[in-house]
Protein backbone atom coordinates (compact mmCIF):
# COMPACT_ATOMS: atom_id res chain seq x y z
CA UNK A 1 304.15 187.95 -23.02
CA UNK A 2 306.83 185.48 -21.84
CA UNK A 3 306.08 181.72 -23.46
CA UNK A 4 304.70 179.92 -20.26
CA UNK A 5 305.63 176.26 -19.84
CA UNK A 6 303.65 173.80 -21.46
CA UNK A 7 302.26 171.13 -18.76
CA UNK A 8 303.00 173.84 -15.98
CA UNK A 9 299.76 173.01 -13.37
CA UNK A 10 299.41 176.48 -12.64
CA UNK A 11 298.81 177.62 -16.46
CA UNK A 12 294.87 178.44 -16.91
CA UNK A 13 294.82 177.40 -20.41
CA UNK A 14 293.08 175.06 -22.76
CA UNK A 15 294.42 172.02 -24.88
CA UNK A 16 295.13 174.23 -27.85
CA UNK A 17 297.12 176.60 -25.94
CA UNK A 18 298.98 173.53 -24.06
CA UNK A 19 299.41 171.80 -27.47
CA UNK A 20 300.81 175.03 -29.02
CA UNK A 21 303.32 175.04 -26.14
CA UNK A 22 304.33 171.53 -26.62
CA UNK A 23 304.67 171.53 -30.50
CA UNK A 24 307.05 174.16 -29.69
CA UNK A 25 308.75 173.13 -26.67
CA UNK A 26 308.63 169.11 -27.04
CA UNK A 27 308.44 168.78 -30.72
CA UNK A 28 310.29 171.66 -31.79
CA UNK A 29 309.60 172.98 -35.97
CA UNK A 30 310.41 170.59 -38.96
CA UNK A 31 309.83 167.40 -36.84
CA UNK A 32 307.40 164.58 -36.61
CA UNK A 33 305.02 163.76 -33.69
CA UNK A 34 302.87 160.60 -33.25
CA UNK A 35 298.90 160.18 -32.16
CA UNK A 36 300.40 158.54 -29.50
CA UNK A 37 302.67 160.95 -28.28
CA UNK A 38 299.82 163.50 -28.41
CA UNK A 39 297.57 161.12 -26.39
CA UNK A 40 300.37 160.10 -23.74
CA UNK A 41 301.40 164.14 -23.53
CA UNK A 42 297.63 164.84 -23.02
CA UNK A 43 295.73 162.13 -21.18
CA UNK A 44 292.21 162.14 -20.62
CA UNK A 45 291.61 164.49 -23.43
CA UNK A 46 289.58 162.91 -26.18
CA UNK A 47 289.89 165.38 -28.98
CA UNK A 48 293.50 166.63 -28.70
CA UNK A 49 294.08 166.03 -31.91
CA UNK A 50 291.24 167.98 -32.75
CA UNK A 51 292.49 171.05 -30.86
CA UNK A 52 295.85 170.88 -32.49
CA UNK A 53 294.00 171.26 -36.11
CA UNK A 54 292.43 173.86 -34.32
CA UNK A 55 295.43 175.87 -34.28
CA UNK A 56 295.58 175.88 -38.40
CA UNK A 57 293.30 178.76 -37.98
CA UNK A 58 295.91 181.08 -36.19
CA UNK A 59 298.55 180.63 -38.96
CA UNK A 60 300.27 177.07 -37.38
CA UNK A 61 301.29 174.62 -39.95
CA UNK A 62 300.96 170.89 -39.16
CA UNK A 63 300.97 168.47 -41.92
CA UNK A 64 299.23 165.03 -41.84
CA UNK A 65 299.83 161.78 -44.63
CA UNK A 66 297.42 164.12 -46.51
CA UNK A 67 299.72 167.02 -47.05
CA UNK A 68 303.17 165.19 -46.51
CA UNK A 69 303.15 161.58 -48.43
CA UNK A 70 306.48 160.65 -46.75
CA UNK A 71 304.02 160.58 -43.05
CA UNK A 72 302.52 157.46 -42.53
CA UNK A 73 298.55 157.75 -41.08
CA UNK A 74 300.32 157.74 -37.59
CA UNK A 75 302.66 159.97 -37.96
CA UNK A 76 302.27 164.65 -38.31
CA UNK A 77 305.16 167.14 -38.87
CA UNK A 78 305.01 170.05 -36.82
CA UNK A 79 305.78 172.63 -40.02
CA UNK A 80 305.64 176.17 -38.63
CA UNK A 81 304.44 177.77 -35.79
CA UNK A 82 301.88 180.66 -35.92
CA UNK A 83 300.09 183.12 -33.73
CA UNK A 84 301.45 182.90 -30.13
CA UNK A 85 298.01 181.79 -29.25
CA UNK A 86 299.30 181.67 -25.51
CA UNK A 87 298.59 185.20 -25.94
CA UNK A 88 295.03 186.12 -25.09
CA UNK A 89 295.23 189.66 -26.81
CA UNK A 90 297.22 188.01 -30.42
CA UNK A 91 294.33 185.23 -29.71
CA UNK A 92 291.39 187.66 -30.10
CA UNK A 93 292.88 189.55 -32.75
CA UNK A 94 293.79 186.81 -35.03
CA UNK A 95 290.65 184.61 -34.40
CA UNK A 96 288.79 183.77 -37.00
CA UNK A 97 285.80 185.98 -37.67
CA UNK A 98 281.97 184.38 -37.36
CA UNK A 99 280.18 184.41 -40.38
CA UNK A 100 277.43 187.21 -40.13
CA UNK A 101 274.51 185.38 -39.86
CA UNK A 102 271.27 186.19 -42.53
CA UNK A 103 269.77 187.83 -39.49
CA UNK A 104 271.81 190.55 -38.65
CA UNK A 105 273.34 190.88 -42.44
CA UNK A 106 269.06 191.77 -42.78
CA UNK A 107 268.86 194.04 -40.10
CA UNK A 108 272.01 196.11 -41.00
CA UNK A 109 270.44 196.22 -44.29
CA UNK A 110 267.33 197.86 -43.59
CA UNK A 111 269.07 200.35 -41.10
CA UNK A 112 271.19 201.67 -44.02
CA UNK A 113 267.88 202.00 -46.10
CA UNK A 114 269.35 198.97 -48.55
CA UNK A 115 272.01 201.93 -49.65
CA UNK A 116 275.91 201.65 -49.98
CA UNK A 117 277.04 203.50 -47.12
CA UNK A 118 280.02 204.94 -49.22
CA UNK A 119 278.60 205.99 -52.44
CA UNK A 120 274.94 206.30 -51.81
CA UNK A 121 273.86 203.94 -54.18
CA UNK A 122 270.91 201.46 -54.31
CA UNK A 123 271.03 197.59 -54.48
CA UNK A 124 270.23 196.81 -58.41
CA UNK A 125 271.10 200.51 -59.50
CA UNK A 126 273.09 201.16 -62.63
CA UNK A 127 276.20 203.43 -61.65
CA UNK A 128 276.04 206.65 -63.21
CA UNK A 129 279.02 206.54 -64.71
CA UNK A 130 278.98 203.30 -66.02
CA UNK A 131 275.25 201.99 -66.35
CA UNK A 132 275.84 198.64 -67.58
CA UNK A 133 277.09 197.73 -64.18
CA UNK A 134 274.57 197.85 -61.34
CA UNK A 135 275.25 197.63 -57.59
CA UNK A 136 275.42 194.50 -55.58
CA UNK A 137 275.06 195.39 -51.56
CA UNK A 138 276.76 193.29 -49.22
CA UNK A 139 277.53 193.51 -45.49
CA UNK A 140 280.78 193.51 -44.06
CA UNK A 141 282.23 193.91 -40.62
CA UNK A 142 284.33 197.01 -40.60
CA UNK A 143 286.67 198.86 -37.73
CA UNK A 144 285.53 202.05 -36.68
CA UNK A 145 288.45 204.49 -35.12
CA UNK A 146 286.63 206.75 -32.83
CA UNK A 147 287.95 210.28 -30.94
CA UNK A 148 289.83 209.06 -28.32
CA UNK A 149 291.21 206.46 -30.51
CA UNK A 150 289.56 203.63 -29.54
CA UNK A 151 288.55 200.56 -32.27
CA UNK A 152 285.18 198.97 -32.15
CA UNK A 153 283.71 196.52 -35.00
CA UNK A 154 280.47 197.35 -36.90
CA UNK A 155 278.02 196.08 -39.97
CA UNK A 156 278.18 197.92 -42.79
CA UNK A 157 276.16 197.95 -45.95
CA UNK A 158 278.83 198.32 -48.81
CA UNK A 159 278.24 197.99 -52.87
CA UNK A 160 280.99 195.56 -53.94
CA UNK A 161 282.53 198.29 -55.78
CA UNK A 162 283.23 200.81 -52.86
CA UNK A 163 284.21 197.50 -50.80
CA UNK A 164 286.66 196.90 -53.43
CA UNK A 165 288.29 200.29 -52.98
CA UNK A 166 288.35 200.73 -49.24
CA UNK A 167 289.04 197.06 -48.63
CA UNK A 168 289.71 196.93 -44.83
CA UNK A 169 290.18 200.42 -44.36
CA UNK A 170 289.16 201.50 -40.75
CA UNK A 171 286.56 203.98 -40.85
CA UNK A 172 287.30 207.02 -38.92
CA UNK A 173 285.21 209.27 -36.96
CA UNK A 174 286.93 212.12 -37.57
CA UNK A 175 286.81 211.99 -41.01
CA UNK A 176 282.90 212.02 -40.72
CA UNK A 177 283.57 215.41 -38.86
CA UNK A 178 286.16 217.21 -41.47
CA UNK A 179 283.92 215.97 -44.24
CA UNK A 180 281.41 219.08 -43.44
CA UNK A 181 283.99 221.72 -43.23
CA UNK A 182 282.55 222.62 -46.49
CA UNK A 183 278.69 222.82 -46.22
CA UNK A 184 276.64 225.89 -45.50
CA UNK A 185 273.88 226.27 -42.77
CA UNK A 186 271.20 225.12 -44.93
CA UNK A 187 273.03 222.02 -45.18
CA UNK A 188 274.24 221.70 -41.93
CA UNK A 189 270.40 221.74 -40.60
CA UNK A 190 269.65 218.93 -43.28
CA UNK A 191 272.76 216.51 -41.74
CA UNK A 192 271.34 217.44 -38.11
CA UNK A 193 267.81 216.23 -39.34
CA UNK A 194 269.01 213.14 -41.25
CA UNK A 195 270.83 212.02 -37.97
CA UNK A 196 268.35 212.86 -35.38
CA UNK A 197 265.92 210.46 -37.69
CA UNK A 198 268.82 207.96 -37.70
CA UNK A 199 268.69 207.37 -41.38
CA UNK A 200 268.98 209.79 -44.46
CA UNK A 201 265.97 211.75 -45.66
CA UNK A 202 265.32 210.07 -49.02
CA UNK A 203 262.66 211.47 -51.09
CA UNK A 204 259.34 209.35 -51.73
CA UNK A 205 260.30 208.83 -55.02
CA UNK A 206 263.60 207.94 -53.89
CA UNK A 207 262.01 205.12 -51.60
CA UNK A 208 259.40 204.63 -54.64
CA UNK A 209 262.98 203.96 -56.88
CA UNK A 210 264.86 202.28 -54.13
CA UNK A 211 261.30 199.81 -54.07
CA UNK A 212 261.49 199.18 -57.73
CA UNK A 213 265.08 198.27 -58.31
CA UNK A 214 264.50 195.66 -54.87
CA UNK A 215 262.05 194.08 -57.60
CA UNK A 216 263.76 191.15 -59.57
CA UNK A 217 263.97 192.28 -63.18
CA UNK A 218 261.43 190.22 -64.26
CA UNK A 219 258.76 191.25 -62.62
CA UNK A 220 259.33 194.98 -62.76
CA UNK A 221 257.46 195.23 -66.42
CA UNK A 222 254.19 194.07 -64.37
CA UNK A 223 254.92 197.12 -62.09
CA UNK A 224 255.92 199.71 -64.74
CA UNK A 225 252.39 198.39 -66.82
CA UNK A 226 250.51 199.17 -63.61
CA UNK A 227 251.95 202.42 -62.95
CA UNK A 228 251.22 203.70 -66.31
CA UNK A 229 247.75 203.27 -65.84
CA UNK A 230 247.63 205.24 -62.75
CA UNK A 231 248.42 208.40 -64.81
């Protein structure tokens, strides 16, 4: 996308945008810039300042007296320039991502049965092959690659050890597909069921288990203690 001008009346932009444009164009990297330059470049606009921290976010350096001792409180260096945030498609793709609230992260829990997605595993279950360790869930926004190529972002529930491993790894749809090249009818007929129900078909005394472990370790003696007297 060509660099539009920065105090061009025709540009449908915002003061970040406009102040990206003029740090670049008016300022130019390595120099300094005063509150009062920024005030007389954008009158009328009460946070300006404001919207040129903003840009920190999409990679832009500006140093204040904090960073740079040899600025006076007036006085900010334009450092580096980052993201061309003029851009509306480098915009969305570098903007920094929302914090999932405790609402959805709950919701995407439950949906994946409070299992790792990747391995299978339980929140609070040991790892077979190392049970000292047991698994922390957490939910993470991951890109999902489907058949005609296009990317969409979902929740995931991940144990901190698969998350670890795939890092940001898209997660492909076609790799869902290959992965039961190898499984017989009987199992085929199993995956069909476990996706019509929309969630995997866990045993009772898998949910019974999965129950348990969701039990801080404290209080699981009291539960074990009642059990046994049910036999």
């Amino acid at each position: 996308m060509e660099q539009p001008t920065w105090n061009d009346p025709e540009l449908a932009a915002g003061t970040m945008v406009r102040g990206a444009l003029w740090l670049i164009q008016v300022v130019g990297e390595g120099n300094t810039f005063t509150k009062s330059q920024l005030r007389d470049a954008f009158p009328g606009v009460s946070q300006a300042d404001r919207r040129i921290r903003d840009l920190r976010d999409y990679g832009w350096v500006v140093y204040s007296n904090t960073e740079d001792a040899t600025l006076t409180a007036e006085d900010q260096r334009f450092v580096k320039a980052g993201v061309p945030v003029w851009d509306s498609k480098a915009r969305r793709e570098a903007a920094p991502k929302k914090a999932i609230s405790s609402k959805d992260r709950q919701a995407a829990l439950a949906r994946d049965g409070y299992m790792c997605t990747v391995c299978g595993i339980s929140g609070a279950e040991p790892y077979p092959d190392d049970m000292v360790t047991t698994a922390v869930l957490a939910v993470s926004r991951r890109t999902v690659v489907g058949l005609g190529g296009h990317e969409t972002v979902v929740l995931v529930t991940e144990c901190k050890r698969c998350r670890a491993g795939h890092g940001d790894a898209a997660i492909d749809v076609t790799d869902g597909i290959a992965a039961t090249a190898d499984l017989g009818a009987g199992e085929l007929r199993r995956l069909l069921r476990w996706m019509e129900r929309g969630r995997r078909g866990a045993t009772a005394l898998d949910r019974a288990w999965s129950a348990y472990l969701r039990v801080p370790p404290e209080q699981r003696v009291e539960i074990t203690e009642r059990i046994r007297k049910m036999q």
